[in-house]
Protein backbone atom coordinates (compact mmCIF):
# COMPACT_ATOMS: atom_id res chain seq x y z
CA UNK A 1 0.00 0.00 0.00
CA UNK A 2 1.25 3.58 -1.18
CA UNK A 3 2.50 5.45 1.72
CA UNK A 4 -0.36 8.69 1.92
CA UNK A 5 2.00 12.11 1.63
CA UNK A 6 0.97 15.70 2.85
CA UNK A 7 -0.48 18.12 -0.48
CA UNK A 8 -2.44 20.64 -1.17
CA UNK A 9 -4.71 19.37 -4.07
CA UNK A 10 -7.50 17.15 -3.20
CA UNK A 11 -7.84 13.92 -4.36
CA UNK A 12 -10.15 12.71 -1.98
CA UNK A 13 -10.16 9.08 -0.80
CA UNK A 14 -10.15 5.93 -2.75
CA UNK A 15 -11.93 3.89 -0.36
CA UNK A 16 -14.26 5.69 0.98
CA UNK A 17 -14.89 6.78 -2.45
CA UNK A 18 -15.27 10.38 -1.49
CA UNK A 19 -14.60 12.91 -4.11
CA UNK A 20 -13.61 15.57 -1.06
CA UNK A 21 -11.52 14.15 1.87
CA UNK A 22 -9.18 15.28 4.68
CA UNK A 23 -8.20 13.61 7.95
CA UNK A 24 -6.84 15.16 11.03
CA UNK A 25 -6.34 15.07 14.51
CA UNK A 26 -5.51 17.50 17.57
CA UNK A 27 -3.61 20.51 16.03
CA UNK A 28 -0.76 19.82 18.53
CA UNK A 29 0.07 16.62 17.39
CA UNK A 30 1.28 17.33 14.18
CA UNK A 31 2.23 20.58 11.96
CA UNK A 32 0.06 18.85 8.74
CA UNK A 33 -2.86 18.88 11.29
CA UNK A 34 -2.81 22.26 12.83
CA UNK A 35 -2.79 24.00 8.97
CA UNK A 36 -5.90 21.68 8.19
CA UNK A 37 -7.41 23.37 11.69
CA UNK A 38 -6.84 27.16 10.13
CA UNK A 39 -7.96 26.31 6.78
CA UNK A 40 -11.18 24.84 8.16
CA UNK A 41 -11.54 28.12 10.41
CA UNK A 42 -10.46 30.66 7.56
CA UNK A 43 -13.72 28.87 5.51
CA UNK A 44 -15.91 28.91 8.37
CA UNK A 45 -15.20 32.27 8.99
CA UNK A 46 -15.95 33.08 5.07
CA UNK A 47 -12.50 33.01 3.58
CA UNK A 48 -11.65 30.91 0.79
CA UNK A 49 -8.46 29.74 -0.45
CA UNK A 50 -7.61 32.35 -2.32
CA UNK A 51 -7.52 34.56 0.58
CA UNK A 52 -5.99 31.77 3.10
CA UNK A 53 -2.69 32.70 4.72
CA UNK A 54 -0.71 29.96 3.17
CA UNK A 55 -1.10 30.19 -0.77
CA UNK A 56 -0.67 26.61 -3.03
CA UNK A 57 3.25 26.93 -3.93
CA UNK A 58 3.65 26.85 0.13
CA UNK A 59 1.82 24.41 0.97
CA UNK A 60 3.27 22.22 -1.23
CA UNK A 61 6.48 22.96 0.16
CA UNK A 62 5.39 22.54 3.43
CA UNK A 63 3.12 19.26 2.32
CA UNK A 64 6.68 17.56 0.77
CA UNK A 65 8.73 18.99 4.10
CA UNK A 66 6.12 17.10 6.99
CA UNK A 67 6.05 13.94 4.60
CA UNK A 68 9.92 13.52 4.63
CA UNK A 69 10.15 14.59 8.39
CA UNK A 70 7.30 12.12 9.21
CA UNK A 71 8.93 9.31 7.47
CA UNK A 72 12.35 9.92 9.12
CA UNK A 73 10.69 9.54 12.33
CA UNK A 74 9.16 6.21 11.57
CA UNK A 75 12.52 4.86 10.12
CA UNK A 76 13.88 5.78 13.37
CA UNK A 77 11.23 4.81 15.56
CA UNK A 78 11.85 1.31 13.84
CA UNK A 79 15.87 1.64 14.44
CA UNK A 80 15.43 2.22 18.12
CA UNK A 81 12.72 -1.04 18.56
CA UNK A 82 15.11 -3.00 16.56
CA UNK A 83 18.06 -2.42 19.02
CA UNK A 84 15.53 -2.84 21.91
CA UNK A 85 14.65 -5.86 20.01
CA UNK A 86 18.16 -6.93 19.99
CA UNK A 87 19.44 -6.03 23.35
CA UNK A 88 16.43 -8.11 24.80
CA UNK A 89 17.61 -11.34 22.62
CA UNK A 90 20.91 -10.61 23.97
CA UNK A 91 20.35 -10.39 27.82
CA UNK A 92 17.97 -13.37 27.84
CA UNK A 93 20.22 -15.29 25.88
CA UNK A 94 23.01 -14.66 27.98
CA UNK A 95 21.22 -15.45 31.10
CA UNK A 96 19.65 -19.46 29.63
CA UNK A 97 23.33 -19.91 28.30
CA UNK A 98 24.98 -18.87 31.78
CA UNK A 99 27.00 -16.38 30.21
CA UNK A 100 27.39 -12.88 30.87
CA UNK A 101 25.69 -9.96 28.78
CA UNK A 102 27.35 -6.95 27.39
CA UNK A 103 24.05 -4.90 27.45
C-alpha cells in the first residue's frame, strides 16, 4: 500500500470513495494537522483559499517537508525497537546460556 503524503490538491479518498476528503487530529500533534485546523476556520469564517494565509506553492512545500520529516521519524522509531529488540535477545540469551551480557 502507497504510503499517503501531505499536499495541497485534493484527491479525496479511494476507499471511501469520497470525491472531497481530509483527515486530522488534535492541532498539537502534528504541523500537517494544525494547517488543516486554520484552513477549516479561515472557511468557516468566510474566507476561501484564495484569501488563506498559506497560498498553493507553500503548501506544497510545506506538504513535501512534513512527509519527509514524518517518514524519518518512523525509520527511526523502527531503528530504536530494533536495538531494543536486539538487546532483549541478547540479555535473555546470555542469562539461559549462563553467560554474561554486554548490554
Amino acid at each position: 500500500m502507497a504510503q499517503a503524503t501531505y499536499s495541497p490538491e485534493n484527491v479525496g479518498h479511494f476507499g471511501l470513495a469520497y470525491p472531497a476528503y481530509t483527515h486530522f487530529t488534535s492541532p498539537i500533534r502534528r504541523y500537517p494537522d494544525l494547517l488543516v485546523h486554520r484552513a477549516i476556520k479561515h472557511l468557516l469564517k468566510g474566507g476561501t483559499a484564495t484569501d488563506f494565509d498559506y497560498p498553493v506553492p507553500r503548501l506544497q512545500g510545506i506538504g513535501e517537508h512534513c512527509s519527509n520529516t514524518e517518514r524519518r521519524a518512523d525509520e527511526a522509531t523502527r531503528d530504536a525497537v530494533d536495538c531494543s529488540s536486539a538487546s532483549t535477545c541478547s540479555t535473555r540469551s546470555a542469562r539461559s546460556s549462563g553467560g554474561s551480557s554486554l548490554a
